[in-house]
C-alpha atoms as a PDB file:
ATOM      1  CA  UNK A   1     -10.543  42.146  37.063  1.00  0.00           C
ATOM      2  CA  UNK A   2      -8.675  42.636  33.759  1.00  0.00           C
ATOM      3  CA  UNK A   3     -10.604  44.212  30.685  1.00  0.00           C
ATOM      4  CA  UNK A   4     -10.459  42.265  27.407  1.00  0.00           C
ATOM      5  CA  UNK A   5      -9.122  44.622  24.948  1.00  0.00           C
ATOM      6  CA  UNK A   6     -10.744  42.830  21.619  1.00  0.00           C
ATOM      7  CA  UNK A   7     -14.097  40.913  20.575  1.00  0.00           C
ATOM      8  CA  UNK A   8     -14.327  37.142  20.446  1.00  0.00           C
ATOM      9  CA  UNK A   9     -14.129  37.132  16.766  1.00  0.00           C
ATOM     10  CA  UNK A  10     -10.554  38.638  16.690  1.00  0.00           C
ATOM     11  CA  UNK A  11      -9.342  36.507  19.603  1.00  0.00           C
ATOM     12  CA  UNK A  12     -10.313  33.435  17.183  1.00  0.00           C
ATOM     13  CA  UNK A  13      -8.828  35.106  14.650  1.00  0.00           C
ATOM     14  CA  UNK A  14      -5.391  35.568  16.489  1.00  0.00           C
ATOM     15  CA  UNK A  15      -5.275  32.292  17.632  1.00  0.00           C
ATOM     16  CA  UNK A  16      -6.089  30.938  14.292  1.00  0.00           C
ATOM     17  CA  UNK A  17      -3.215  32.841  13.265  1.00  0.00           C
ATOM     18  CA  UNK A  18      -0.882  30.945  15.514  1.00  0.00           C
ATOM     19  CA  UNK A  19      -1.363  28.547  14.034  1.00  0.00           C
ATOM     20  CA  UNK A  20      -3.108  26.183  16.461  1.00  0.00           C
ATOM     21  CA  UNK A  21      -5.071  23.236  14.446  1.00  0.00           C
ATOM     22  CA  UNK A  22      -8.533  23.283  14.352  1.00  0.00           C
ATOM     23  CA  UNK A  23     -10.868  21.323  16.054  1.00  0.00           C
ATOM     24  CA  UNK A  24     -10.058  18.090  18.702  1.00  0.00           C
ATOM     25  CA  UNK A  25      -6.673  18.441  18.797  1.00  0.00           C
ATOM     26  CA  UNK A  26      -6.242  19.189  15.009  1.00  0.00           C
ATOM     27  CA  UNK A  27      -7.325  14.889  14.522  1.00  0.00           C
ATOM     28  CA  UNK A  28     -10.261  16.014  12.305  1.00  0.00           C
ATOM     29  CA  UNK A  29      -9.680  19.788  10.996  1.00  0.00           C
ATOM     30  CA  UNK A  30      -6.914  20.908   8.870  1.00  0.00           C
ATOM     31  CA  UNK A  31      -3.958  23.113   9.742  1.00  0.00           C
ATOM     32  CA  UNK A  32      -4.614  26.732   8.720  1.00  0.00           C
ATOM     33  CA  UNK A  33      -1.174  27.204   7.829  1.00  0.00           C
ATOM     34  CA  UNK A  34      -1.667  24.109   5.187  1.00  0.00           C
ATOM     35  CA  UNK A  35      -3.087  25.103   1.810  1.00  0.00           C
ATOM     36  CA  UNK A  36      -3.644  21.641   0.671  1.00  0.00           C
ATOM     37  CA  UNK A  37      -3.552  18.161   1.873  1.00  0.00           C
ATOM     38  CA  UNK A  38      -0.046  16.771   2.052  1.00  0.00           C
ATOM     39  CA  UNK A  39       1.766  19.765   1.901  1.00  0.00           C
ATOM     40  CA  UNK A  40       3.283  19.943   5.102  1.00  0.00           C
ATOM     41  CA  UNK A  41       5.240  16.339   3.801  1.00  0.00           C
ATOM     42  CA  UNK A  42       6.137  18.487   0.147  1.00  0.00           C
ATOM     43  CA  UNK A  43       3.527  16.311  -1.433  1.00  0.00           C
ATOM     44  CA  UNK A  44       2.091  18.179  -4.466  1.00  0.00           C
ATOM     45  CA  UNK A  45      -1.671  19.677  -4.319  1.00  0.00           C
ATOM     46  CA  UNK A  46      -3.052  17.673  -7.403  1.00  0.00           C
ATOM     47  CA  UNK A  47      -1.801  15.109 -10.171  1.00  0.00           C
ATOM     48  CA  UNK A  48       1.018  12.382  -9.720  1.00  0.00           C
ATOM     49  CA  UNK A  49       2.811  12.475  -5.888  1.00  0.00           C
ATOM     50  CA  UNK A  50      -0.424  14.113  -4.497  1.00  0.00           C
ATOM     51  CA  UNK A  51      -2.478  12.067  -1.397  1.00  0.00           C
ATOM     52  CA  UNK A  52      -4.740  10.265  -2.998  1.00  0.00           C
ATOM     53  CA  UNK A  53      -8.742  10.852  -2.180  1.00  0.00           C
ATOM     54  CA  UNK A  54     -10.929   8.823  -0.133  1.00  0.00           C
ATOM     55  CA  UNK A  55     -13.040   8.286  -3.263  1.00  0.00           C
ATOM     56  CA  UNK A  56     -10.018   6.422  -4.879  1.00  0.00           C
ATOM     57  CA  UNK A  57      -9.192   4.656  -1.667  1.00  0.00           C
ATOM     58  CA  UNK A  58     -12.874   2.967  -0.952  1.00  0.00           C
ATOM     59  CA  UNK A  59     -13.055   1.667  -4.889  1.00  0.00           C
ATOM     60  CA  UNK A  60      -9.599   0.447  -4.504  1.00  0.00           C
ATOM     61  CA  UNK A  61     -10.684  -1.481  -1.471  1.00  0.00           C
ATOM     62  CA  UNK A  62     -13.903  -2.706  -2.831  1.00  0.00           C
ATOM     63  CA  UNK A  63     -12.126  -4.130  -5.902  1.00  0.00           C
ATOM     64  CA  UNK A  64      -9.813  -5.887  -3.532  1.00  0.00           C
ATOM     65  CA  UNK A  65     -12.826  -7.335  -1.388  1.00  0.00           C
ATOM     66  CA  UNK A  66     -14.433  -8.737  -4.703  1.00  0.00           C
ATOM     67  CA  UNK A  67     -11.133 -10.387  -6.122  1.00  0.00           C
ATOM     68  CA  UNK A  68     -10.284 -11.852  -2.587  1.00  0.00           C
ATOM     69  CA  UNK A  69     -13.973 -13.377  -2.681  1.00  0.00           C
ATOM     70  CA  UNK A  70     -13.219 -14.363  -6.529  1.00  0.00           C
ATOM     71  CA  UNK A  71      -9.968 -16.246  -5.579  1.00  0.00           C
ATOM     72  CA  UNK A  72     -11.362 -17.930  -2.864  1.00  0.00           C
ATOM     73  CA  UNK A  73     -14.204 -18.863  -4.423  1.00  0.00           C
ATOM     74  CA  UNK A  74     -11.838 -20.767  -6.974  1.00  0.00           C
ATOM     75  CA  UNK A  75     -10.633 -22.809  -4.083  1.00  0.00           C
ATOM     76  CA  UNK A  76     -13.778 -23.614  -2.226  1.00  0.00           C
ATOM     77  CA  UNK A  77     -16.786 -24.318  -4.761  1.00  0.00           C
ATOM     78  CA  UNK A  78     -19.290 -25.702  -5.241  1.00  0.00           C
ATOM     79  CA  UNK A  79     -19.249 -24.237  -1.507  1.00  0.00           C
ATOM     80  CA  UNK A  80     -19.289 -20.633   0.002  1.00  0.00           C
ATOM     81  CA  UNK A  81     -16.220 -19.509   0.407  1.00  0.00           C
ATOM     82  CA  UNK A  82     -16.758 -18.527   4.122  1.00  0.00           C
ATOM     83  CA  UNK A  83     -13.645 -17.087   5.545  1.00  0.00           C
ATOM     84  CA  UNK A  84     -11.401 -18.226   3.190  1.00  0.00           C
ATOM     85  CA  UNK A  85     -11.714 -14.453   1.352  1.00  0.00           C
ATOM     86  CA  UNK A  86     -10.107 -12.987   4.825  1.00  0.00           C
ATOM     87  CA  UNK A  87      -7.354 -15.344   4.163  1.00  0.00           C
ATOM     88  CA  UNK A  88      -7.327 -14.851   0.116  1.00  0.00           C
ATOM     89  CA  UNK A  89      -7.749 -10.549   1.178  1.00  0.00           C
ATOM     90  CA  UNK A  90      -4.717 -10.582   3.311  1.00  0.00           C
ATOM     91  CA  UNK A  91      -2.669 -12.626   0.602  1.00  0.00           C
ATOM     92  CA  UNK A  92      -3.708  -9.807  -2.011  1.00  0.00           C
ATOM     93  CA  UNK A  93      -3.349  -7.178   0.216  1.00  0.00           C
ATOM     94  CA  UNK A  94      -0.233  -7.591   2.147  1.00  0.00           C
ATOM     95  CA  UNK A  95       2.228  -9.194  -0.732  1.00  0.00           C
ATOM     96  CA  UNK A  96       1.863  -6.470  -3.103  1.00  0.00           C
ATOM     97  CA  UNK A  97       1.887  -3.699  -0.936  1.00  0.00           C
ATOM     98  CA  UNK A  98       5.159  -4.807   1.030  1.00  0.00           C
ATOM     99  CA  UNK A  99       7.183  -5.670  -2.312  1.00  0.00           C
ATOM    100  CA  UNK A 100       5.512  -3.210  -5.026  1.00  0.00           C
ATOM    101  CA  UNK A 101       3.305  -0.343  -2.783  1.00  0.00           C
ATOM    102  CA  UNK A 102       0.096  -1.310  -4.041  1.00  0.00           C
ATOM    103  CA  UNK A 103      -2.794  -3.621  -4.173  1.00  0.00           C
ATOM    104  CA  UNK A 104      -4.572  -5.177  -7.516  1.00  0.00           C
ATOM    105  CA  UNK A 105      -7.669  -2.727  -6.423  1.00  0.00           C
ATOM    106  CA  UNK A 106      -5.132   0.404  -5.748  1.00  0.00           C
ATOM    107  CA  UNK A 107      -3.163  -0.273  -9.159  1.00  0.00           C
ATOM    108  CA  UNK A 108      -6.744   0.093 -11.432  1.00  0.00           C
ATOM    109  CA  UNK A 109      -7.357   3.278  -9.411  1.00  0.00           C
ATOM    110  CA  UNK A 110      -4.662   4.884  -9.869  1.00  0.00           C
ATOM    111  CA  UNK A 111      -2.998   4.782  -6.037  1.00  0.00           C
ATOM    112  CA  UNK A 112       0.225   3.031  -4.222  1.00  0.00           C
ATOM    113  CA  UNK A 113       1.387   3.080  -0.797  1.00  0.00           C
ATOM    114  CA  UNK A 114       4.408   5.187  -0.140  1.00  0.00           C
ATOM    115  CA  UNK A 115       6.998   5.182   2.798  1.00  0.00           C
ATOM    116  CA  UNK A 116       7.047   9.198   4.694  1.00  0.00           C
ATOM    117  CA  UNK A 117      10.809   9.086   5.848  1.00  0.00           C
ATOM    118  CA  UNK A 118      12.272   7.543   2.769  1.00  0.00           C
ATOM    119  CA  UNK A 119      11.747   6.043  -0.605  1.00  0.00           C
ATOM    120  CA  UNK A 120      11.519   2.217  -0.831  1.00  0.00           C
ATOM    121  CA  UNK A 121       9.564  -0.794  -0.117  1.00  0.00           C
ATOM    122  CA  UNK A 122       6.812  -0.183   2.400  1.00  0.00           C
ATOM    123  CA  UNK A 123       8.189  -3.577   3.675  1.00  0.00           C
ATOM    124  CA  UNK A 124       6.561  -6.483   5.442  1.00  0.00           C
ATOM    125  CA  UNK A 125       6.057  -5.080   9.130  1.00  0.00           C
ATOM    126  CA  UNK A 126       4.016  -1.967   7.722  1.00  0.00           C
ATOM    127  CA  UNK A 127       1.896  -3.977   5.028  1.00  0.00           C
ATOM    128  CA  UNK A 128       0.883  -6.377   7.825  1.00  0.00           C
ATOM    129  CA  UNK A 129      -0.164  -3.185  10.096  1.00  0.00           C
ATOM    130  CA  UNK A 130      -1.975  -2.064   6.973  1.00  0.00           C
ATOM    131  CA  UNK A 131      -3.715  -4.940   6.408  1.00  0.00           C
ATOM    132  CA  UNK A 132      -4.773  -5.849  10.211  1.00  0.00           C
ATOM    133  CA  UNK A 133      -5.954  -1.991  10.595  1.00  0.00           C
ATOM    134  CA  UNK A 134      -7.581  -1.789   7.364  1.00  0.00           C
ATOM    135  CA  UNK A 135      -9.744  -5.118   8.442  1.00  0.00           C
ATOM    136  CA  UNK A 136     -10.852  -2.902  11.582  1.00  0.00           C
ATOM    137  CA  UNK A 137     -12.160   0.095   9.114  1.00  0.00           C
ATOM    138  CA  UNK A 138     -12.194   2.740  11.829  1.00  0.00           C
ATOM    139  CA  UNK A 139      -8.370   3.517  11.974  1.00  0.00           C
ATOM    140  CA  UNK A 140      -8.619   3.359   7.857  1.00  0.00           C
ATOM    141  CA  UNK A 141     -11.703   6.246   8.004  1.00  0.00           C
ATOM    142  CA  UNK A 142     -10.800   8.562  10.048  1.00  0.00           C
ATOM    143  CA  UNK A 143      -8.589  10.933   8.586  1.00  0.00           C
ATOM    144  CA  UNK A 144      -6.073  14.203   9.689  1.00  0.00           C
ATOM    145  CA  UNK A 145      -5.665  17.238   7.568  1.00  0.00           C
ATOM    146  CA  UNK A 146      -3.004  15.770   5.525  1.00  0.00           C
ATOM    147  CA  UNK A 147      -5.469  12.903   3.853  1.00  0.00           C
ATOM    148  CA  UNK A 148      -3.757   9.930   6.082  1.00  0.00           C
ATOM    149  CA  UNK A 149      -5.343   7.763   8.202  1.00  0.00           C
ATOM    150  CA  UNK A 150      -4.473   6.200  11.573  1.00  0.00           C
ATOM    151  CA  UNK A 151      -2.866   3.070   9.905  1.00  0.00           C
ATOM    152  CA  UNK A 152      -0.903   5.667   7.242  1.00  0.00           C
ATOM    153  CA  UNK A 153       0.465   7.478  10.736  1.00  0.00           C
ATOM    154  CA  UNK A 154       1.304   4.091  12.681  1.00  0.00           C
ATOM    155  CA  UNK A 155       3.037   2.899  10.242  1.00  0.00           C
ATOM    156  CA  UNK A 156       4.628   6.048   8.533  1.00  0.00           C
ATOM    157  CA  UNK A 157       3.321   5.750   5.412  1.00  0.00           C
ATOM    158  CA  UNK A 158       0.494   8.161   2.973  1.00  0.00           C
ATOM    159  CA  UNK A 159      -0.963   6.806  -0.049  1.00  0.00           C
ATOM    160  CA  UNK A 160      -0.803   9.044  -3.023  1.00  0.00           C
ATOM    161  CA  UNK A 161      -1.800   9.046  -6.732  1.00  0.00           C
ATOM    162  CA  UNK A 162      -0.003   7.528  -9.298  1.00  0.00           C
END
């Protein structure tokens, strides 16, 4: 049998080293060789161009909830609006963020939408990913070490501060 020549602590730390990503396959921990999130796409650590924070992301999303239920509610009273505000929420969600990168919600917090392989419109295809995910809230919560969700990685896009 073959001796092991250091403890379990400086195994870890060796492999660590490597650069091997932490925990289930690296889905939930960060990269040790990452400093910050976003920095293995050349995003900035803080301020303008830096992944935006969960924080900003839920209040964005809340404030588009209540405006789709607003709109609709325009449309439908005296009566409850009923799933009309899916229909008004996709309008305000998908629109914007194909043509301008953002939703009303994201825009008051501060946040857009931003293609990873290029600059440009986040286009049609991706904004209607976004939107169907989003309504699913599980791809849109869990999160890798660079701040992105499941729907930023489908669809090859991050959302970062303005």
């Amino acid at each position: 049998m073959g001796e092991s020549t250091g403890s379990r602590s400086e195994m870890s730390s060796q492999d660590d080293a490597a650069g091997e990503p932490q925990g289930l396959g690296g889905l939930f921990g960060r990269d040790p060789q990452q400093r910050w999130r976003g920095e293995r796409m050349g995003l900035p650590e803080n301020g303008q161009g830096s992944v935006a924070t969960g924080g900003r992301r839920l209040l964005g999303f809340l404030i588009d909830i209540v405006l789709a239920a607003l709109v609709a509610q325009l449309f439908t009273a005296p009566a409850l609006p009923g799933n009309w505000s899916l229909v008004a929420w996709f309008a305000i969600t998908v629109i914007p963020v194909a043509f301008f990168g953002f939703t009303p919600g994201m825009l008051l917090t501060g946040i857009w939408v931003a293609r990873v392989e290029r600059p440009g419109a986040v286009g049609l295809w991706r904004a209607v990913v976004r939107c169907a995910m989003t309504g699913l809230l599980v791809p849109a919560i869990i999160r890798n070490g660079d701040g992105r969700s499941w729907l930023d990685r489908l669809t090859g896009t991050v959302v970062v501060r303005r």
